[in-house]
C-alpha atoms as a PDB file:
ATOM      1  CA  UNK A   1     -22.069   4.142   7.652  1.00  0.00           C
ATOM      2  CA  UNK A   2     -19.731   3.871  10.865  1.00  0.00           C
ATOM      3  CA  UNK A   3     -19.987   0.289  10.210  1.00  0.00           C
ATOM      4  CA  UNK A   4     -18.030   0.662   6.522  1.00  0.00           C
ATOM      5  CA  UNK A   5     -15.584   3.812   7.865  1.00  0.00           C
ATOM      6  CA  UNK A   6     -14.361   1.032  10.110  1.00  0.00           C
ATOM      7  CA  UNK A   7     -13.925  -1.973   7.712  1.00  0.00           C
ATOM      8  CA  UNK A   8     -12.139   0.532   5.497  1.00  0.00           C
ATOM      9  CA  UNK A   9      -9.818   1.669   8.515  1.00  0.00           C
ATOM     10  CA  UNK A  10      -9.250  -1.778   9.440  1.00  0.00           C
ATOM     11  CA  UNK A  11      -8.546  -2.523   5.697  1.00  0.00           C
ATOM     12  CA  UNK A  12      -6.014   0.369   5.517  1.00  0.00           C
ATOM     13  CA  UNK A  13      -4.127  -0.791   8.810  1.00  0.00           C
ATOM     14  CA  UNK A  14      -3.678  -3.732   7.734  1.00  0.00           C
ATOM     15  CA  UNK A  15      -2.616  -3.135   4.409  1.00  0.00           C
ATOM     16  CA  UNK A  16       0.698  -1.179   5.341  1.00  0.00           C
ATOM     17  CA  UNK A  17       2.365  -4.273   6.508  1.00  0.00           C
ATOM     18  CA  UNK A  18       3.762  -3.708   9.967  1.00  0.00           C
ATOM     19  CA  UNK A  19       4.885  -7.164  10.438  1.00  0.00           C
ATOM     20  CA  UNK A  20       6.054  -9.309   7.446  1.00  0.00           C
ATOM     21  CA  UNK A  21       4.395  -8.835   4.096  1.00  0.00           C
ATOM     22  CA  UNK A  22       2.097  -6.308   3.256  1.00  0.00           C
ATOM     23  CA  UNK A  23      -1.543  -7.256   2.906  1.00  0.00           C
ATOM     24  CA  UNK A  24      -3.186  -6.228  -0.416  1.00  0.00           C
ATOM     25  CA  UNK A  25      -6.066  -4.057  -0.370  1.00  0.00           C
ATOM     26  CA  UNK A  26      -9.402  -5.275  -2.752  1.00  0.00           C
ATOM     27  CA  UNK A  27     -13.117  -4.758  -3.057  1.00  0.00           C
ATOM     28  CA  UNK A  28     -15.564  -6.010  -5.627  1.00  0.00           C
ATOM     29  CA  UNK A  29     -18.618  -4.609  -6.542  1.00  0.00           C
ATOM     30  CA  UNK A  30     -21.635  -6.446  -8.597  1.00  0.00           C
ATOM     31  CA  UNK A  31     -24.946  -6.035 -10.571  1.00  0.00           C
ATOM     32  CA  UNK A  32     -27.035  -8.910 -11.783  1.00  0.00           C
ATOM     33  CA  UNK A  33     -30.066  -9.054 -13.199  1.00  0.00           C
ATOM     34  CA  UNK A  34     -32.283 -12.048 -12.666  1.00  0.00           C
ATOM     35  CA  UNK A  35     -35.968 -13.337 -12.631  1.00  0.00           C
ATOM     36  CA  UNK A  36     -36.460 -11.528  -9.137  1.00  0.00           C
ATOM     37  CA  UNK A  37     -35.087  -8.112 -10.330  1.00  0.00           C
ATOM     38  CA  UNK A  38     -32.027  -6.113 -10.531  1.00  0.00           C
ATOM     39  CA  UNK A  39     -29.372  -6.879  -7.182  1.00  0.00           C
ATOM     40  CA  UNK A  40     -26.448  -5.608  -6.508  1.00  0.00           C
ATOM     41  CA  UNK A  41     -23.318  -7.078  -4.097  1.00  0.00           C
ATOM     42  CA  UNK A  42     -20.255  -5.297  -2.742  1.00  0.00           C
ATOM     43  CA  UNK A  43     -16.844  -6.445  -0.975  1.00  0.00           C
ATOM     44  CA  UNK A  44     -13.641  -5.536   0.208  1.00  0.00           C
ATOM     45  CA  UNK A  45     -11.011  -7.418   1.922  1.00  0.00           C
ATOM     46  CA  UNK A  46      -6.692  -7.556   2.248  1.00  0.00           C
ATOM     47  CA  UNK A  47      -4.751 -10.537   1.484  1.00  0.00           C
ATOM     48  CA  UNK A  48      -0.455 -11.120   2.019  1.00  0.00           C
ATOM     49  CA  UNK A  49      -0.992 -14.764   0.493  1.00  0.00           C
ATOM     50  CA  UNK A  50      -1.264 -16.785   2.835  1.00  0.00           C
ATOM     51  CA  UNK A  51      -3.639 -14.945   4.838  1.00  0.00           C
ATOM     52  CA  UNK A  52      -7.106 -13.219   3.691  1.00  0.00           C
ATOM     53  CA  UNK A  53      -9.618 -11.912   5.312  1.00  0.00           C
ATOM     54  CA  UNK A  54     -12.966 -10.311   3.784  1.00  0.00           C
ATOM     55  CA  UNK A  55     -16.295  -8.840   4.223  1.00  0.00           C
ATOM     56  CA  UNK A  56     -19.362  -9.150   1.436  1.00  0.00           C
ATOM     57  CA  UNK A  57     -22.564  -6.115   1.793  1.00  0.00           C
END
């Protein structure tokens, strides 16, 4: 849990744009089903263009 509060905070600081362009705020979330069951796949991330960074649970 501490481990997401900080991604988020870390996604919110950077996404108020300080220096330069803002960064964009996303996140992605996922269900498939498949021979080996039911999984399921989050992300979130920020992006200005030119630079993105990301991280997939």
């Amino acid at each position: 849990m501490k481990r997401i509060a900080l991604i988020l905070a870390v996604a919110a600081l950077a996404s108020c744009g300080a220096d330069g362009a803002p960064f964009t705020p996303s996140a992605n979330v996922g269900l498939s089903v498949g021979s080996n069951g039911v999984s399921t796949g989050a992300s979130v991330g920020a992006s200005n263009g030119t630079v993105s960074f990301g991280v997939g649970l």
